[in-house]
PDB file of N, CA and C in Angstrom:
ATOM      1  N   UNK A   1      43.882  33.045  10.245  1.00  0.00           N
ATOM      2  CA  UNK A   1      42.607  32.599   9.751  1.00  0.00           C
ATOM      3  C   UNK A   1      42.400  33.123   8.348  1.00  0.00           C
ATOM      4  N   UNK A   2      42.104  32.051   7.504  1.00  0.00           N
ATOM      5  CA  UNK A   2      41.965  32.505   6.219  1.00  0.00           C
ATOM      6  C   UNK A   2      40.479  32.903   6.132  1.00  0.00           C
ATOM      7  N   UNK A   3      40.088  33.743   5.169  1.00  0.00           N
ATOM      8  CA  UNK A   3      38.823  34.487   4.881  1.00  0.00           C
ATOM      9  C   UNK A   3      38.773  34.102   3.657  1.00  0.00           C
ATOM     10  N   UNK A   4      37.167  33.432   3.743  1.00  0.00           N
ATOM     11  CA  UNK A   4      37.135  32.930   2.229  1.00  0.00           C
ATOM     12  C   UNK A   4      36.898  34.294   1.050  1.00  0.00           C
ATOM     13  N   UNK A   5      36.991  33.654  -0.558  1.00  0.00           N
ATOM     14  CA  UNK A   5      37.416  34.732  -1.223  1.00  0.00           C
ATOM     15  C   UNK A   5      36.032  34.399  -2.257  1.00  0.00           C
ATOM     16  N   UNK A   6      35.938  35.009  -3.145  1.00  0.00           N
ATOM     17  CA  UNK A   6      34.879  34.572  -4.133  1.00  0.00           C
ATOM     18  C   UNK A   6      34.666  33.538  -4.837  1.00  0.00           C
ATOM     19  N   UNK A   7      35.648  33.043  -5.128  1.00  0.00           N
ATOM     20  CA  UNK A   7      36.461  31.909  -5.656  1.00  0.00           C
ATOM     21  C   UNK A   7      36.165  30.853  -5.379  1.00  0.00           C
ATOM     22  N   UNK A   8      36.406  30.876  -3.945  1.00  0.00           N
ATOM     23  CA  UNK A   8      36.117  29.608  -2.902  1.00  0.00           C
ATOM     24  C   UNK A   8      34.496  29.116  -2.966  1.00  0.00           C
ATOM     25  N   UNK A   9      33.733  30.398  -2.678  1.00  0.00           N
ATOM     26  CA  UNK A   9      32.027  30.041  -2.346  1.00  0.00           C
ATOM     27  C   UNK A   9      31.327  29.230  -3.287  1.00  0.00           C
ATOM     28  N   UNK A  10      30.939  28.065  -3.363  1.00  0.00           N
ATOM     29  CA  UNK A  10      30.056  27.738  -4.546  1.00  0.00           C
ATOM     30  C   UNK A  10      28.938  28.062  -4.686  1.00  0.00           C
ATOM     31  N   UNK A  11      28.598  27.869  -5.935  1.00  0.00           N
ATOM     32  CA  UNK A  11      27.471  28.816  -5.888  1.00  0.00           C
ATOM     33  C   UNK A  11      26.070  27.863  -5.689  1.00  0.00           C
ATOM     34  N   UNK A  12      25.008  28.753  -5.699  1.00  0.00           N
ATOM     35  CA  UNK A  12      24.045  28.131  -4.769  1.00  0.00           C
ATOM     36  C   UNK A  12      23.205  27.684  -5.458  1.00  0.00           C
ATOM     37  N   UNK A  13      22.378  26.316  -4.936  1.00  0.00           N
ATOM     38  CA  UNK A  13      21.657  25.388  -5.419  1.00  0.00           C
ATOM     39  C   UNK A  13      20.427  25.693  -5.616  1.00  0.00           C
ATOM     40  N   UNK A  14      19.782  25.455  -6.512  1.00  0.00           N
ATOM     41  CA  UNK A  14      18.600  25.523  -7.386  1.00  0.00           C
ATOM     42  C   UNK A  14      17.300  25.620  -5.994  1.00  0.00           C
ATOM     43  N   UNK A  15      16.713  26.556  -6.401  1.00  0.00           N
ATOM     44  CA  UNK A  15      15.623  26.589  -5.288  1.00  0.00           C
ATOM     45  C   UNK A  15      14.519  25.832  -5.263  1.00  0.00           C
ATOM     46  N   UNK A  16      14.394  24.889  -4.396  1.00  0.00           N
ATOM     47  CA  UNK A  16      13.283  24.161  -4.715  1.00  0.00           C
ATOM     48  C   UNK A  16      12.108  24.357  -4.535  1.00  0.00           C
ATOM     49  N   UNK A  17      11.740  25.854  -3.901  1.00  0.00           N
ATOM     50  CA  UNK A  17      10.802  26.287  -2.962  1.00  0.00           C
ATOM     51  C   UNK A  17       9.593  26.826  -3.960  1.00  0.00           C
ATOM     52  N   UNK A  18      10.160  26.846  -5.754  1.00  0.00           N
ATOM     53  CA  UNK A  18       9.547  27.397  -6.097  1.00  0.00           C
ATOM     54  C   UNK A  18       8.213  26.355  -6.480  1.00  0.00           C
ATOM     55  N   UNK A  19       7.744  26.427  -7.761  1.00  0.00           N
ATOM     56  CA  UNK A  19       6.343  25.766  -8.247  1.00  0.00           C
ATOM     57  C   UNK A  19       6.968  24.169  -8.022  1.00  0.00           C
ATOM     58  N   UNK A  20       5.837  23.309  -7.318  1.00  0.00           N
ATOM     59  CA  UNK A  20       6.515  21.905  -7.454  1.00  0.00           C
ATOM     60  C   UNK A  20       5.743  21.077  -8.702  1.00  0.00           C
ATOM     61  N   UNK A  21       6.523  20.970  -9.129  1.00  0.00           N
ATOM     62  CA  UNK A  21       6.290  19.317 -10.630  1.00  0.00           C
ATOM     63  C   UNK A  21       4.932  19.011  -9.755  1.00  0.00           C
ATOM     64  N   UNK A  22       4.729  18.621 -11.208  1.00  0.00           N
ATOM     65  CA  UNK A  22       3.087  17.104 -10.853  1.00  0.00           C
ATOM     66  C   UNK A  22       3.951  16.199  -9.901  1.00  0.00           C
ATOM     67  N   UNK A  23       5.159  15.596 -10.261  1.00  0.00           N
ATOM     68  CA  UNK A  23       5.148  14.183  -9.785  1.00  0.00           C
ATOM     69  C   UNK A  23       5.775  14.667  -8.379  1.00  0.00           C
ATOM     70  N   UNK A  24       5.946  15.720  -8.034  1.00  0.00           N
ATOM     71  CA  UNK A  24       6.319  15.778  -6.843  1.00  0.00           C
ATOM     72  C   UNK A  24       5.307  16.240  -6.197  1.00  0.00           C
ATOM     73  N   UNK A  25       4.080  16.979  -6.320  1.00  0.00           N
ATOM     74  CA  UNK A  25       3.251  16.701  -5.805  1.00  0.00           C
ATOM     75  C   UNK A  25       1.641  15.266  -5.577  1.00  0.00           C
ATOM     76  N   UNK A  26       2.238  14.986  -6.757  1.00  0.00           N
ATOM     77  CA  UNK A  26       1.454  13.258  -6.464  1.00  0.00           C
ATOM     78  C   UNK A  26       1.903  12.536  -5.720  1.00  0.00           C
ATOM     79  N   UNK A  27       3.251  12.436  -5.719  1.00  0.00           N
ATOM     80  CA  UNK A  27       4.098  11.714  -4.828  1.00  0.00           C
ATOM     81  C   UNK A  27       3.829  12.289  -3.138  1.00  0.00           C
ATOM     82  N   UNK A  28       3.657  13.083  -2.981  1.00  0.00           N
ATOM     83  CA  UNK A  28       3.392  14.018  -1.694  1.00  0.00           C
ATOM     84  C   UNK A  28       1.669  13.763  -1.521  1.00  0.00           C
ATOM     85  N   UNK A  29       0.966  13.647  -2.433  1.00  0.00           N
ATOM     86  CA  UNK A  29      -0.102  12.882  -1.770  1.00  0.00           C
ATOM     87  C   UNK A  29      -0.131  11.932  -2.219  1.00  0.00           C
ATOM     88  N   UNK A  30       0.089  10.728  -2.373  1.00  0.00           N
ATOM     89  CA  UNK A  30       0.458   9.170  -2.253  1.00  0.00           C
ATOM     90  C   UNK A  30       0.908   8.848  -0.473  1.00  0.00           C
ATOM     91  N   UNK A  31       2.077  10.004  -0.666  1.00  0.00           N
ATOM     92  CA  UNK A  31       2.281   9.268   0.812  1.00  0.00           C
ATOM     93  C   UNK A  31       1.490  10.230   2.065  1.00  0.00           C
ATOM     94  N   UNK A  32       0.882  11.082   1.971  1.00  0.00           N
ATOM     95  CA  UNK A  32      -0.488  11.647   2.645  1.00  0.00           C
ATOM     96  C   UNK A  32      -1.671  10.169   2.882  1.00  0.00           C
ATOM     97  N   UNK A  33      -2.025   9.915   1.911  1.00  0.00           N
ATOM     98  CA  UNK A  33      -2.683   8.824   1.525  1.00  0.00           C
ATOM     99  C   UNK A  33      -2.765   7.523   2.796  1.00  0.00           C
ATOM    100  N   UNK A  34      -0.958   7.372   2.000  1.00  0.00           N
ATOM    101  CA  UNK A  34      -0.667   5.982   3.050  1.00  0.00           C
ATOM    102  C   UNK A  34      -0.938   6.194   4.657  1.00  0.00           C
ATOM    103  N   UNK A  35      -0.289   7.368   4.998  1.00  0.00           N
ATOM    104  CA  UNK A  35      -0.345   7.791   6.348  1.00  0.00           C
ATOM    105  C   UNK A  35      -1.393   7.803   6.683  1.00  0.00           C
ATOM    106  N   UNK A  36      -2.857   8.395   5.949  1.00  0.00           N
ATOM    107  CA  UNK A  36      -4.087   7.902   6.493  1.00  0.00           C
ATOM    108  C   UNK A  36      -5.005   7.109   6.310  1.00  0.00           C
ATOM    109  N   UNK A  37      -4.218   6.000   5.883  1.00  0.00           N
ATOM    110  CA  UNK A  37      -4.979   4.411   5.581  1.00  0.00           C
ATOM    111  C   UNK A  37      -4.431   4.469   7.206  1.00  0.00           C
ATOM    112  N   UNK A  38      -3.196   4.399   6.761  1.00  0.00           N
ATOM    113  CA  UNK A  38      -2.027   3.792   8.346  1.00  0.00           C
ATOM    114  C   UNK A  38      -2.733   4.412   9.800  1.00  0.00           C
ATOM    115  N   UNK A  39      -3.159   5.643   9.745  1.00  0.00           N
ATOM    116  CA  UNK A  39      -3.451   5.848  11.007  1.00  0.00           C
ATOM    117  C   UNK A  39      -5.276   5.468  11.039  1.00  0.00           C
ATOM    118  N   UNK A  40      -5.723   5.139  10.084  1.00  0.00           N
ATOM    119  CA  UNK A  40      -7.327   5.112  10.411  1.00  0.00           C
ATOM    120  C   UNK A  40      -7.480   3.254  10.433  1.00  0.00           C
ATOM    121  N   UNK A  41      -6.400   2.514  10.240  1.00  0.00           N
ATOM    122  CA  UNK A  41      -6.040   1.054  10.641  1.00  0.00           C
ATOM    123  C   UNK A  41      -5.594   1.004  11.765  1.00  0.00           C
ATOM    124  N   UNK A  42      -4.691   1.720  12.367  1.00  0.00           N
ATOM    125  CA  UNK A  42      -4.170   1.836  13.853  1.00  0.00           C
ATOM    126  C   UNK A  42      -5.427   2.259  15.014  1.00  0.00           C
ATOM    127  N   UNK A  43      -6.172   3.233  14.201  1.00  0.00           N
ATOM    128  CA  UNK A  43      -7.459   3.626  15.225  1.00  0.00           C
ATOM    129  C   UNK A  43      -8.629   2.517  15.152  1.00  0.00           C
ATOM    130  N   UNK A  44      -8.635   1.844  14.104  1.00  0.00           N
ATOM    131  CA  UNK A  44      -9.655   0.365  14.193  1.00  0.00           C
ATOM    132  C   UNK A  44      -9.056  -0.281  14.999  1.00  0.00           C
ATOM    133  N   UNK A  45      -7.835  -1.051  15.010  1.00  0.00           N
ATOM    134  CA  UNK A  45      -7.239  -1.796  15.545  1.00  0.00           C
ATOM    135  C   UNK A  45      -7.462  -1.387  17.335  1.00  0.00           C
ATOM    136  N   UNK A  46      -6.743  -0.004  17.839  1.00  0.00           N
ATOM    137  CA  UNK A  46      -7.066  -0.316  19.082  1.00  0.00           C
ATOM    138  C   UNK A  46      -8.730  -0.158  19.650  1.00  0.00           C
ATOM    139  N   UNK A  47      -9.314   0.357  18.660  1.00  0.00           N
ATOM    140  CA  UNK A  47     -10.798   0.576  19.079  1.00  0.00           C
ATOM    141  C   UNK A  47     -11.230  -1.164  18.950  1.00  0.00           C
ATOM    142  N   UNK A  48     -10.983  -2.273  18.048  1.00  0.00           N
ATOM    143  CA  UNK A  48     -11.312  -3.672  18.339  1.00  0.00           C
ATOM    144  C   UNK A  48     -10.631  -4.040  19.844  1.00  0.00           C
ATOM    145  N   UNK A  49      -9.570  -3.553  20.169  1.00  0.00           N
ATOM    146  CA  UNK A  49      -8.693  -4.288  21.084  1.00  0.00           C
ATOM    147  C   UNK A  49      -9.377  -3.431  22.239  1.00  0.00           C
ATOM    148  N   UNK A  50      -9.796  -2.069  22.388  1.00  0.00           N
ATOM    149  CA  UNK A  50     -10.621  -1.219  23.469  1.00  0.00           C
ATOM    150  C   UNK A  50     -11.821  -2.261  23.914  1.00  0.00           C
ATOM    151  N   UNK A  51     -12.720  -2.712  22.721  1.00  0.00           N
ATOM    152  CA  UNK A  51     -13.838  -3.300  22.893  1.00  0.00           C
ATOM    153  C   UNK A  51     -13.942  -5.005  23.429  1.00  0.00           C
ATOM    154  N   UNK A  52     -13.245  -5.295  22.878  1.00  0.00           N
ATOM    155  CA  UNK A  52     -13.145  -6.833  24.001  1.00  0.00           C
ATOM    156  C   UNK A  52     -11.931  -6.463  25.129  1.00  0.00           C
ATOM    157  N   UNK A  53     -11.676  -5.537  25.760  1.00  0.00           N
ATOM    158  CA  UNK A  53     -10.786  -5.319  26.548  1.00  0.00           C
ATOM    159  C   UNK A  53     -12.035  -4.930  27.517  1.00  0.00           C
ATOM    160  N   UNK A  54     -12.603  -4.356  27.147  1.00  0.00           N
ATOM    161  CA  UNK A  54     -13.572  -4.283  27.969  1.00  0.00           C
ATOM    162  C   UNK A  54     -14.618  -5.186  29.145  1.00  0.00           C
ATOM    163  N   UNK A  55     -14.770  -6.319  28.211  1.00  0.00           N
ATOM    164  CA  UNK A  55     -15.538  -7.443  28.382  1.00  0.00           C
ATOM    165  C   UNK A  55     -14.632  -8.032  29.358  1.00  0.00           C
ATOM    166  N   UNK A  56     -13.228  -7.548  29.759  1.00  0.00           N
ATOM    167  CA  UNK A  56     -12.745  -8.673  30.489  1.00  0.00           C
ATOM    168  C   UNK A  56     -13.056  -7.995  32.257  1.00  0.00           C
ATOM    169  N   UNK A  57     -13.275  -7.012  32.523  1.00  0.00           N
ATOM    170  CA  UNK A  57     -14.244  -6.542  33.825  1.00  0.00           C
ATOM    171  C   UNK A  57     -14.918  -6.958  34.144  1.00  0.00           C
ATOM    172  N   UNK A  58     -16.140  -7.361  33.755  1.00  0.00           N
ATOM    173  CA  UNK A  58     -17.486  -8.614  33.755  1.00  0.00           C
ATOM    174  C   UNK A  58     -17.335 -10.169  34.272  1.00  0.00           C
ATOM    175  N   UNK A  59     -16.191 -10.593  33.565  1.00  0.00           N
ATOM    176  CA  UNK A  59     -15.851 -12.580  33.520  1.00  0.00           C
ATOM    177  C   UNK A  59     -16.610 -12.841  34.817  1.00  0.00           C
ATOM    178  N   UNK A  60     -16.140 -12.377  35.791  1.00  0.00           N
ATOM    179  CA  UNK A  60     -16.787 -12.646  37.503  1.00  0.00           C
ATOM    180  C   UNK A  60     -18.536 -13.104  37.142  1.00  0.00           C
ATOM    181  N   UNK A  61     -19.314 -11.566  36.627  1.00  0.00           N
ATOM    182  CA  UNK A  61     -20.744 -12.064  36.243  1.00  0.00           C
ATOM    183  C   UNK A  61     -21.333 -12.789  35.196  1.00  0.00           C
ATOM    184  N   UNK A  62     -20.089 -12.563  34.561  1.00  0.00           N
ATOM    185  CA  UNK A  62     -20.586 -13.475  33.008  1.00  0.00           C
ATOM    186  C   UNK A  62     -20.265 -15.081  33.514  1.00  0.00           C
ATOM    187  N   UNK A  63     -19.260 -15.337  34.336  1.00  0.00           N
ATOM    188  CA  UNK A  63     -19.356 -16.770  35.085  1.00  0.00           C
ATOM    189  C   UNK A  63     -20.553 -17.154  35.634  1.00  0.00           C
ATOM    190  N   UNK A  64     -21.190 -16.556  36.281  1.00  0.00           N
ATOM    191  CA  UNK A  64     -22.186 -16.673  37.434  1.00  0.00           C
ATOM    192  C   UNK A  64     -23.462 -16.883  36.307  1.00  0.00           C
ATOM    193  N   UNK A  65     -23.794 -15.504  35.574  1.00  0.00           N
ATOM    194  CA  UNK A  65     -24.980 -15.310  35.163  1.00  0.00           C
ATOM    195  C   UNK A  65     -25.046 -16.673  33.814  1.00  0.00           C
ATOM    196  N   UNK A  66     -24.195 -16.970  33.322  1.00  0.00           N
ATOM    197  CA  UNK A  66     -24.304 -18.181  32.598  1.00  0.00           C
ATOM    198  C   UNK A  66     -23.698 -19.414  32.806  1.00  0.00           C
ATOM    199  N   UNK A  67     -23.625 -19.890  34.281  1.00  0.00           N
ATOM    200  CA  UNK A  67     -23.014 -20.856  34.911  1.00  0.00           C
ATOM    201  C   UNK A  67     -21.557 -21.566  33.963  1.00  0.00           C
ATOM    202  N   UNK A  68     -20.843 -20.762  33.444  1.00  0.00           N
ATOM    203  CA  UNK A  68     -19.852 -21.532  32.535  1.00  0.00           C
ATOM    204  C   UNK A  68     -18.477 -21.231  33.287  1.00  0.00           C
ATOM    205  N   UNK A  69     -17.417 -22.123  32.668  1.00  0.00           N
ATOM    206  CA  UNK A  69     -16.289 -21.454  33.661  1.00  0.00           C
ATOM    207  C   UNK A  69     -15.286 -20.656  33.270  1.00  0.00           C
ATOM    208  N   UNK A  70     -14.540 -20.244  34.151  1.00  0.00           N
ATOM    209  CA  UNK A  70     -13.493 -19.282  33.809  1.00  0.00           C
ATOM    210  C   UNK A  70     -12.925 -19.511  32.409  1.00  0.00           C
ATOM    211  N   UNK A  71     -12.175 -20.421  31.874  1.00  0.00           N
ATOM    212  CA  UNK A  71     -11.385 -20.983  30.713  1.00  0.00           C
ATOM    213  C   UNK A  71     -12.566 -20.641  29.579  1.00  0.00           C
ATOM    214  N   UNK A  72     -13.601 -21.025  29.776  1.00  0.00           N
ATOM    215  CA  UNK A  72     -14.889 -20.668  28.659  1.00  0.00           C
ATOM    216  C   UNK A  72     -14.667 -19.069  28.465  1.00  0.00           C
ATOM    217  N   UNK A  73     -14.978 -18.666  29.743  1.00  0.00           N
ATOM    218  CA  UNK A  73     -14.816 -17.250  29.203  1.00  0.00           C
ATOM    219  C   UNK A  73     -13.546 -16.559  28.616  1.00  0.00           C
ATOM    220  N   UNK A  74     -12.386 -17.104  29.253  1.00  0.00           N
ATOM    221  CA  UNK A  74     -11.465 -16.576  28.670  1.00  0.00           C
ATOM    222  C   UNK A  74     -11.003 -16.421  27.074  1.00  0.00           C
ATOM    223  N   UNK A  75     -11.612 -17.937  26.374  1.00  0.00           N
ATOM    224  CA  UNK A  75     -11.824 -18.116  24.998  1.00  0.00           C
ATOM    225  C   UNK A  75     -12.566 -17.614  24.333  1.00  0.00           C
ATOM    226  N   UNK A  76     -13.860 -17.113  24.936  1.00  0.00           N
ATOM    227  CA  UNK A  76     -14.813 -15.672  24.286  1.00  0.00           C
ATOM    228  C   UNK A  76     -13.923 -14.430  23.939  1.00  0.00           C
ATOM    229  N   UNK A  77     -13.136 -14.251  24.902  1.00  0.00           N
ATOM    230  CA  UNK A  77     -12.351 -13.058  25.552  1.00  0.00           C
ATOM    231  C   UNK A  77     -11.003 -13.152  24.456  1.00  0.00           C
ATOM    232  N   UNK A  78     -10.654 -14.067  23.542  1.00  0.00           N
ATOM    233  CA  UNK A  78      -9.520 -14.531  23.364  1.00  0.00           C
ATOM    234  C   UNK A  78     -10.170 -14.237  21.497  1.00  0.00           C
ATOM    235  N   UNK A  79     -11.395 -14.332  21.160  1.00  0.00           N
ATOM    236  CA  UNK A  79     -11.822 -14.810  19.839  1.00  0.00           C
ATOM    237  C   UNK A  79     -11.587 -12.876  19.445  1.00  0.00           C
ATOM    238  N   UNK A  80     -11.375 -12.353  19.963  1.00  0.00           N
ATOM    239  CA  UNK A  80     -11.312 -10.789  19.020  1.00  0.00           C
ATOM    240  C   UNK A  80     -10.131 -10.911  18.274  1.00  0.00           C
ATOM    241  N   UNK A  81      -8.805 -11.097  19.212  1.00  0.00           N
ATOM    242  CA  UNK A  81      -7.773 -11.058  18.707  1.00  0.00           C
ATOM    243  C   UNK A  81      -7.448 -11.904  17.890  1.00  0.00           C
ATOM    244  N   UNK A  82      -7.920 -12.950  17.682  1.00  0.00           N
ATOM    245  CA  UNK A  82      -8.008 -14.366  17.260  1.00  0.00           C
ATOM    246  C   UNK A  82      -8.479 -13.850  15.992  1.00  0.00           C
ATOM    247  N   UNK A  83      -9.664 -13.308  15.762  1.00  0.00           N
ATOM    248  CA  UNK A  83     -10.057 -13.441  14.456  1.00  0.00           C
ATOM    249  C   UNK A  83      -9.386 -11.955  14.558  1.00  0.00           C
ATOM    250  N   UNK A  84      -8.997 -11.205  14.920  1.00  0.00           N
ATOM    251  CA  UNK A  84      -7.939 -10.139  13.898  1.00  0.00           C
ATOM    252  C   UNK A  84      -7.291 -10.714  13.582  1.00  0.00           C
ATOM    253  N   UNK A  85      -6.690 -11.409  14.108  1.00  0.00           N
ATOM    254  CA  UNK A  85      -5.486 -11.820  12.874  1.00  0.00           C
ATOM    255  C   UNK A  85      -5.794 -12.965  11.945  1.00  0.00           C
ATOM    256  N   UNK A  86      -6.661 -13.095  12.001  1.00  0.00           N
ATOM    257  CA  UNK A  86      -7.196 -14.051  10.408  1.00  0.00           C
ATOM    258  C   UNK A  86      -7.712 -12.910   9.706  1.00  0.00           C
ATOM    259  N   UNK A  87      -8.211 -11.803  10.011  1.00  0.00           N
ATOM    260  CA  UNK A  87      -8.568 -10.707   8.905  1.00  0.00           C
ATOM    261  C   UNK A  87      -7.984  -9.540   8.928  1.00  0.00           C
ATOM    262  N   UNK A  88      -6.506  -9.702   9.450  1.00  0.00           N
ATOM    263  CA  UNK A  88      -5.697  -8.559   9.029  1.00  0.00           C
ATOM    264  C   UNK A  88      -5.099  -8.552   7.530  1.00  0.00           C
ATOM    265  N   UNK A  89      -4.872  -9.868   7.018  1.00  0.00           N
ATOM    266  CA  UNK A  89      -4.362 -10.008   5.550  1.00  0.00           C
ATOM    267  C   UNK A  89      -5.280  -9.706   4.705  1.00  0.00           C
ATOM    268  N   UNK A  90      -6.975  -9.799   4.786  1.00  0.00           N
ATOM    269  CA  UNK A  90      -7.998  -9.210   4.311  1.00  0.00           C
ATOM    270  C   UNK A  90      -8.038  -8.070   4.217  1.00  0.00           C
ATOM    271  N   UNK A  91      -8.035  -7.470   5.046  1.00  0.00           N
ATOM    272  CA  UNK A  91      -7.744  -5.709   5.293  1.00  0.00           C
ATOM    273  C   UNK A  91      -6.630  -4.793   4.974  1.00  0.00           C
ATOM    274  N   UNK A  92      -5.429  -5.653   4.831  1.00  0.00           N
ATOM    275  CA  UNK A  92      -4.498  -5.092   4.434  1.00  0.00           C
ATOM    276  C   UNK A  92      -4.723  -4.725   2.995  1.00  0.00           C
ATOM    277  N   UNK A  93      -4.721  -6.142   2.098  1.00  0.00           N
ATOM    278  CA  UNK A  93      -5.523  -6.277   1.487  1.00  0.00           C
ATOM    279  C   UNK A  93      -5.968  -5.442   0.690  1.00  0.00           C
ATOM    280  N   UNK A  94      -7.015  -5.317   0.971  1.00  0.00           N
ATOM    281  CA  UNK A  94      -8.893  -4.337   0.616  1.00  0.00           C
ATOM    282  C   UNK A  94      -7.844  -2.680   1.054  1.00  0.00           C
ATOM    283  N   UNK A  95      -7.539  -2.428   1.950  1.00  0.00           N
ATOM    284  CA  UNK A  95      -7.165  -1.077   1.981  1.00  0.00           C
ATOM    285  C   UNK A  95      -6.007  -0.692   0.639  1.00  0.00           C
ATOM    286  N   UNK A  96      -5.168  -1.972   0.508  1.00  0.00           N
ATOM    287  CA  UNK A  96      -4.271  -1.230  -0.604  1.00  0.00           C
ATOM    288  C   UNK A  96      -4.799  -1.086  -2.020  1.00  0.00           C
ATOM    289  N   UNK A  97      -6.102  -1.628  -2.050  1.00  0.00           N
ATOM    290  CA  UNK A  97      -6.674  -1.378  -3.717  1.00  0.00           C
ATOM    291  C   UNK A  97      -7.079   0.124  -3.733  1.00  0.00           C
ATOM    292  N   UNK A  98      -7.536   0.700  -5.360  1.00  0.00           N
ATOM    293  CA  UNK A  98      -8.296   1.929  -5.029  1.00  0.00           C
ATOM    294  C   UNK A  98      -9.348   2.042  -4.813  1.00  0.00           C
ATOM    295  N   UNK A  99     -10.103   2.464  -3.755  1.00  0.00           N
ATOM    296  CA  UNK A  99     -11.270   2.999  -3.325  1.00  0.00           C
ATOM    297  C   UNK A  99     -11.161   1.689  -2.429  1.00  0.00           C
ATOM    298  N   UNK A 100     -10.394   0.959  -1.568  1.00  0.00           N
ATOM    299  CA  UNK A 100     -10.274   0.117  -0.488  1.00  0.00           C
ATOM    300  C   UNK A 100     -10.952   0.661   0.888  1.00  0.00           C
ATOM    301  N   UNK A 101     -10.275   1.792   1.185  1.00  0.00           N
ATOM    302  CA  UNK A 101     -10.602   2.447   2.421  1.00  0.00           C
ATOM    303  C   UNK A 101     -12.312   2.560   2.339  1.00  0.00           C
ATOM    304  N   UNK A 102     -12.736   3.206   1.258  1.00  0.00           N
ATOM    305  CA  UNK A 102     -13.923   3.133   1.120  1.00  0.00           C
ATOM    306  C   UNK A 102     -14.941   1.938   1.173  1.00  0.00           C
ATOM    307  N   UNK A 103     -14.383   1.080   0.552  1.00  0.00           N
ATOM    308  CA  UNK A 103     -15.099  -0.182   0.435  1.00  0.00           C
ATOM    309  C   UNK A 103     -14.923  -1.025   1.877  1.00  0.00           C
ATOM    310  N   UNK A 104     -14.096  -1.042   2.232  1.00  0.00           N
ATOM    311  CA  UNK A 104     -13.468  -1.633   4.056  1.00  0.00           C
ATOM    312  C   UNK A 104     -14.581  -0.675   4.963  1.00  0.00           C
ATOM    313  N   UNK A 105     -14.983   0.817   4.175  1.00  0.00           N
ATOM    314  CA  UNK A 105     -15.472   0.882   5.582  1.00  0.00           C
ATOM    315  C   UNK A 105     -17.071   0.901   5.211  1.00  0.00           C
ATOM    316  N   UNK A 106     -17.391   0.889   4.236  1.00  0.00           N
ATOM    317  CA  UNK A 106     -18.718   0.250   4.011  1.00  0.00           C
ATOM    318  C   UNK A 106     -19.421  -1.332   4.394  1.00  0.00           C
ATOM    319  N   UNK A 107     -18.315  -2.445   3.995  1.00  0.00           N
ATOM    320  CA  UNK A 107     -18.957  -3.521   4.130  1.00  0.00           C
ATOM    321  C   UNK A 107     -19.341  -3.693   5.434  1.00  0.00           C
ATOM    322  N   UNK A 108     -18.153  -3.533   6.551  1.00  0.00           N
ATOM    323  CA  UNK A 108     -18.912  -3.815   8.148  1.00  0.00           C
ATOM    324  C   UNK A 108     -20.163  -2.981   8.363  1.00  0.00           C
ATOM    325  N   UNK A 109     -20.497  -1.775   7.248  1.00  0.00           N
ATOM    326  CA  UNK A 109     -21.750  -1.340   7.601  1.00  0.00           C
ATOM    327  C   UNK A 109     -22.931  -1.554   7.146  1.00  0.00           C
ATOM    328  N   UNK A 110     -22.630  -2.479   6.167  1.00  0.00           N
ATOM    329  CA  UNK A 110     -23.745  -2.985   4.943  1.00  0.00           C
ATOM    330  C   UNK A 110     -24.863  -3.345   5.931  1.00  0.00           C
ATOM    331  N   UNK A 111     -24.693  -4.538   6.760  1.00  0.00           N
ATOM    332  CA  UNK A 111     -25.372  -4.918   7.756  1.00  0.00           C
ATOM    333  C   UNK A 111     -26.128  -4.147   8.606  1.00  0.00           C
ATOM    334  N   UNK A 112     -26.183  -2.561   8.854  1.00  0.00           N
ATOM    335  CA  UNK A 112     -26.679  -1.864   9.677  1.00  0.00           C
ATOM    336  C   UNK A 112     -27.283  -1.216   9.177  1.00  0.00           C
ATOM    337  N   UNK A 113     -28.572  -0.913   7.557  1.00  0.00           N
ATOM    338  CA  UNK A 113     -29.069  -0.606   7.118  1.00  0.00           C
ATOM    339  C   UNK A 113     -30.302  -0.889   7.849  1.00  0.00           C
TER     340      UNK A 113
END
């Protein structure tokens, strides 16, 4: 078994641990950023899909109490997902401008003044 010699070892790479550059820390929050557009779109998304998921427990009384039929309701039941995806390209959208997130989550609240 050979034993390495001094010769052999290369020598060691620049530490990166020390002060980081601007652009490596902008870059490090850029993608902070994205990750929480990404996860506060993932938490709308199943909180829309929670909320008409809901409504589908009821159909039995919502048949009865408004004499309509099953297929009616199912198309009530059907319009959440339906219009997400006509306003996911909106949202995508509006979230990638600056101050998007902000503005996306104001307008659905404009109305509740």
């Amino acid at each position: 078994r050979r034993r390495a010699r001094m010769a052999d070892v290369p020598p060691p790479l620049p530490s990166t641990a020390s002060a980081a550059t601007p652009s490596t820390s902008a870059a490090l929050t850029a993608v902070l950023q994205r990750w929480f557009v990404l996860g506060v779109f993932c938490l709308l998304t199943a909180h829309q899909g929670a909320a008409f998921g809901g409504f589908a427990v009821v159909s039995d009384v919502f048949t009865v109490a408004y004499g309509v039929d099953d297929e009616t309701v199912a198309l009530l039941l059907n319009y959440g997902p339906i219009f997400y995806l006509a306003a996911s390209p909106v949202a995508i959208w509006l979230l990638s401008r600056d101050g998007g997130l902000r503005l996306s989550m104001r307008l659905p609240a404009g109305p509740c003044r």
